[in-house]
N, C-alpha and C. Protein backbone atom coordinates (compact mmCIF):
# COMPACT_ATOMS: atom_id res chain seq x y z
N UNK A 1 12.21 2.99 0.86
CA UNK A 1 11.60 4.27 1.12
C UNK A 1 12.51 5.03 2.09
N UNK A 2 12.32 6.16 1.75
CA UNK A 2 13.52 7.16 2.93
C UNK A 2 12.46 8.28 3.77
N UNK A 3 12.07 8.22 4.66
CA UNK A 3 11.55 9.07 5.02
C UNK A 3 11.86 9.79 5.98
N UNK A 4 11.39 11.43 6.10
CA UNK A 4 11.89 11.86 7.58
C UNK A 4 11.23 12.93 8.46
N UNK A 5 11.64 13.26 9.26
CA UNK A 5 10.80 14.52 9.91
C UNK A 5 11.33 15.81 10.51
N UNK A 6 11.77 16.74 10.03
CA UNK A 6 12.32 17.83 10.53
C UNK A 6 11.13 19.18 11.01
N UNK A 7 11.69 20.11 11.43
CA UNK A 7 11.46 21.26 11.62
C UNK A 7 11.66 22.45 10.74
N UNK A 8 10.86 22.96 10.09
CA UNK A 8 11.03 24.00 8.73
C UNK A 8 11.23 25.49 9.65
N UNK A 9 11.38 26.33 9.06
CA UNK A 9 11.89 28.06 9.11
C UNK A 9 10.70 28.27 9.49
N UNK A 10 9.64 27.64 9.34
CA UNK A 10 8.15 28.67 10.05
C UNK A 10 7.81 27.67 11.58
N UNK A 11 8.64 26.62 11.95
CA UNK A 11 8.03 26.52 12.93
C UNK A 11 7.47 25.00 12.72
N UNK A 12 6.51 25.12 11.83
CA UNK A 12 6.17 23.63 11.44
C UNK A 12 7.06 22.55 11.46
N UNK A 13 6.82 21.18 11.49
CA UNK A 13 7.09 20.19 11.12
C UNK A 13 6.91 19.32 9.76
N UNK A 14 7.98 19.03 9.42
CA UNK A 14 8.06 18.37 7.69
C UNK A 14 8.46 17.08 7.76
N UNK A 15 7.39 16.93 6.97
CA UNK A 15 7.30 15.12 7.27
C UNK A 15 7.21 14.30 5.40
N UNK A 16 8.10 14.12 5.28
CA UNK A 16 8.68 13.59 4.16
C UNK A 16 9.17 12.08 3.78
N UNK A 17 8.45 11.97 2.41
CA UNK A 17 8.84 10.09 1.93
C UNK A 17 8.89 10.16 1.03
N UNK A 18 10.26 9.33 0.45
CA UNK A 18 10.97 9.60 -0.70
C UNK A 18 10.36 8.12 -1.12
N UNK A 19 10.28 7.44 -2.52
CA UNK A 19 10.20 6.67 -3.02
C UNK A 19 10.49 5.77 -3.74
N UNK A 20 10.97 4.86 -3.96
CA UNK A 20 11.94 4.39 -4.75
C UNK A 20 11.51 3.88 -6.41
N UNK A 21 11.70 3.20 -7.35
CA UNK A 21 11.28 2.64 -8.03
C UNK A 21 10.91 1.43 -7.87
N UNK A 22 11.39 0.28 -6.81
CA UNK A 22 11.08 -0.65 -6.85
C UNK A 22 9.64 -0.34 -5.42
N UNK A 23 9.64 0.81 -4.60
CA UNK A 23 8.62 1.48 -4.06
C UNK A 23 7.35 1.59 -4.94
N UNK A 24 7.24 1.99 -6.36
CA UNK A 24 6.51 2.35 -7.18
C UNK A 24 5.86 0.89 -7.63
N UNK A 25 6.88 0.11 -7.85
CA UNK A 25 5.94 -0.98 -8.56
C UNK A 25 5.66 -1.49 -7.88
N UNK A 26 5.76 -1.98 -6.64
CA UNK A 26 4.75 -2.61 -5.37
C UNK A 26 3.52 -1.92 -5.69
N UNK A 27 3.78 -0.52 -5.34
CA UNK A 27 2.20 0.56 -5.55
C UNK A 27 1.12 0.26 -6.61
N UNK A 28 2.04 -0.01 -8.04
CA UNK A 28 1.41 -0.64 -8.88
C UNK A 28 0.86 -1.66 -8.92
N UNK A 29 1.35 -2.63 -8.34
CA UNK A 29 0.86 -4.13 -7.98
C UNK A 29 -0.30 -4.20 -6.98
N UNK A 30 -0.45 -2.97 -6.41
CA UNK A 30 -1.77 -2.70 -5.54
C UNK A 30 -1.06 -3.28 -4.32
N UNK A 31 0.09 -3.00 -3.99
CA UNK A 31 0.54 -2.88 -2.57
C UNK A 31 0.59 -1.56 -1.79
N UNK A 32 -0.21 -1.01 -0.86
CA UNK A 32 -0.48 -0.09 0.06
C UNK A 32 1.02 -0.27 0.68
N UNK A 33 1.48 1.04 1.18
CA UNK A 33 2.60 1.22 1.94
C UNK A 33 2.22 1.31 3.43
N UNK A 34 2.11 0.92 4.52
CA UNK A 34 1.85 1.68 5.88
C UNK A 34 3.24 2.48 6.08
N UNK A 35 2.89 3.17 6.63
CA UNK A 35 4.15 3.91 7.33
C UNK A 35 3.66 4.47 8.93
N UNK A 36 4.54 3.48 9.83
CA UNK A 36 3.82 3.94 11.46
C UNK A 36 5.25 5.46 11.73
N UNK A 37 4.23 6.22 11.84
CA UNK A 37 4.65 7.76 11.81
C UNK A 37 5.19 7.23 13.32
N UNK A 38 4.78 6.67 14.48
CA UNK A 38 5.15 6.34 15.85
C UNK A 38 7.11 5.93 15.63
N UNK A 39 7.21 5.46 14.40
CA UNK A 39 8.56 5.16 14.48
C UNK A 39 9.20 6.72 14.24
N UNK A 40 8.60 7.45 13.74
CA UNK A 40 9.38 8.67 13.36
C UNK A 40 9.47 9.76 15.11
N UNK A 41 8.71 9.37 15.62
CA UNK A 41 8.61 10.31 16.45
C UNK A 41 6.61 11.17 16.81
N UNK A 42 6.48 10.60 15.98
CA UNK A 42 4.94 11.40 15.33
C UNK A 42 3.26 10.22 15.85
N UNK A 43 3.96 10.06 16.98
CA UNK A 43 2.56 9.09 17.30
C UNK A 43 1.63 9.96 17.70
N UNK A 44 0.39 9.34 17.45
CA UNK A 44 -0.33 8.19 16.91
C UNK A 44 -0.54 8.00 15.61
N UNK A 45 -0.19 8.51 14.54
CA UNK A 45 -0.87 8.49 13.49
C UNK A 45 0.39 6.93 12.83
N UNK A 46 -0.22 6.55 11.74
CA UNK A 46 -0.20 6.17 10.48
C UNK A 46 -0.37 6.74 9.22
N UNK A 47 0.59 6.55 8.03
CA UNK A 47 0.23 7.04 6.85
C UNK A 47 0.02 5.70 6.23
N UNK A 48 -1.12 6.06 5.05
CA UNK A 48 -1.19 5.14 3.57
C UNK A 48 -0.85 5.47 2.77
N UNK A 49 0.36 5.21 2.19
CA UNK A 49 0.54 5.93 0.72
C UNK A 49 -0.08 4.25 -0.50
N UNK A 50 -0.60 5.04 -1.15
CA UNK A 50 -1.59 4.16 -2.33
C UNK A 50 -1.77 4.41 -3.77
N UNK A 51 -1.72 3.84 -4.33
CA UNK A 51 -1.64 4.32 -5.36
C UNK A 51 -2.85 3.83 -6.65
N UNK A 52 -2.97 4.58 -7.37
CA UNK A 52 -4.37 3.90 -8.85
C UNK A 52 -4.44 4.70 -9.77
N UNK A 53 -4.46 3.99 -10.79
CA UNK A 53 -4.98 4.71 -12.24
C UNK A 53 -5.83 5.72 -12.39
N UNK A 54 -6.70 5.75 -11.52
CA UNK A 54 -7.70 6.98 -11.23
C UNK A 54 -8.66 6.77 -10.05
N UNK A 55 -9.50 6.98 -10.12
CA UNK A 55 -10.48 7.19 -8.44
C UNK A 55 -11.06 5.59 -8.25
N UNK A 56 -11.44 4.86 -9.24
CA UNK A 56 -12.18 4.14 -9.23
C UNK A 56 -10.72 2.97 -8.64
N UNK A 57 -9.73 3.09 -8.91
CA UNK A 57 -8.65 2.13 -8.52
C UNK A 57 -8.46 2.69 -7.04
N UNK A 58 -8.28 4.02 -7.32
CA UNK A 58 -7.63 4.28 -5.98
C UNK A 58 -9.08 3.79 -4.57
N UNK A 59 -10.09 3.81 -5.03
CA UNK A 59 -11.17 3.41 -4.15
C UNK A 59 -10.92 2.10 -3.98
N UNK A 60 -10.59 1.21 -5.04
CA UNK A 60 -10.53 -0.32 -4.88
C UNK A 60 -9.19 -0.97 -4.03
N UNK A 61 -8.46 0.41 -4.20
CA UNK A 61 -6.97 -0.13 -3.07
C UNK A 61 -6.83 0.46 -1.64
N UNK A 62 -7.99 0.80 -1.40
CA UNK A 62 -8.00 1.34 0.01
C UNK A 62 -9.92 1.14 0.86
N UNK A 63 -10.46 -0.01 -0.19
CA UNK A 63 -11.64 -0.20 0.38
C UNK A 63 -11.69 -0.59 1.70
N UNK A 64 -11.24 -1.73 2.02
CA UNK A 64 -10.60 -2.53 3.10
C UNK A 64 -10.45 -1.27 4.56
N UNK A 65 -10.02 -0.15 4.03
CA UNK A 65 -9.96 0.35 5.44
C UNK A 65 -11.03 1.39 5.45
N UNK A 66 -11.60 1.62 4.44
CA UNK A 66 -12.80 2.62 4.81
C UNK A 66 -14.18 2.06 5.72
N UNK A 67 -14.68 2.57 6.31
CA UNK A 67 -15.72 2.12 7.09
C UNK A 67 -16.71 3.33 7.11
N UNK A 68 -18.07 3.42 7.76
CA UNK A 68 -18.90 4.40 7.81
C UNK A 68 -18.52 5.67 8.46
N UNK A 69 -17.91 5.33 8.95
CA UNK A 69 -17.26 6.66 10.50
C UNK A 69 -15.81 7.49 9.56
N UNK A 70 -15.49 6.75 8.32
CA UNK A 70 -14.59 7.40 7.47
C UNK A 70 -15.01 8.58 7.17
N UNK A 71 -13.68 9.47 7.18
CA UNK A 71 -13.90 11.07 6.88
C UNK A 71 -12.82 10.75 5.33
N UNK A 72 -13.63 10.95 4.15
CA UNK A 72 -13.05 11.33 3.14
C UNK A 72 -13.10 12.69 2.22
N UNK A 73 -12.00 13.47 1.99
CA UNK A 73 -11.97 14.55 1.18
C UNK A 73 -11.76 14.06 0.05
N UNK A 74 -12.23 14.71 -0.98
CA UNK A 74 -12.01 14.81 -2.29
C UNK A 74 -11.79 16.19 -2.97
N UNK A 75 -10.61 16.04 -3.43
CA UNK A 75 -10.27 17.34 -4.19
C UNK A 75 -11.14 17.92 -5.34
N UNK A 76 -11.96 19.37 -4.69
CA UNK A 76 -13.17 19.49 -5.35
C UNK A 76 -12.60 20.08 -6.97
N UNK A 77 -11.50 20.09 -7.36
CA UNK A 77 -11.19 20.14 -8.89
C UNK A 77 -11.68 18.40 -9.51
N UNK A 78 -12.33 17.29 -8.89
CA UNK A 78 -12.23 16.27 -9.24
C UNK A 78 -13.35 16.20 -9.27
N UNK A 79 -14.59 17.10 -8.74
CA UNK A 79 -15.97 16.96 -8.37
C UNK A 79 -16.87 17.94 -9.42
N UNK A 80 -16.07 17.48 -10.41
CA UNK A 80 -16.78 18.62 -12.03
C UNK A 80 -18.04 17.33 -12.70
């Protein structure tokens, strides 16, 4: 994975992860990526990148960290 963090023309910060193919089929295999943003410069957070066939996978590869106090969005084009 290549990832990085710059500064864009408006000011913001761009925070970017490239992927590889052999990146992809871990994903497939239902391997979650962590990525500690603290190494980039960007603490506290963590990213998950995850991956699934559709909602019902992608729920089954990220059950483990949801808990009650979880804030989840769902992209309301998905909520038809």
């Amino acid at each position: 994975m290549l990832k990085f963090a710059s500064t864009g023309s408006n000011g913001k910060t761009i925070v970017g992860f490239g992927v590889s193919r052999g990146n992809v089929e871990r994903l497939e295999q239902g391997k979650p990526m962590l990525v500690h943003l603290d190494e980039m410069g960007l603490a506290p957070y963590d990213i998950l990148i995850f991956y699934g066939e559709d909602e019902a996978a992608l729920h089954e590869a990220v059950k483990e960290f949801v808990g009650p106090d979880t804030k989840v969005d769902i992209d309301p084009r998905l909520k038809s």
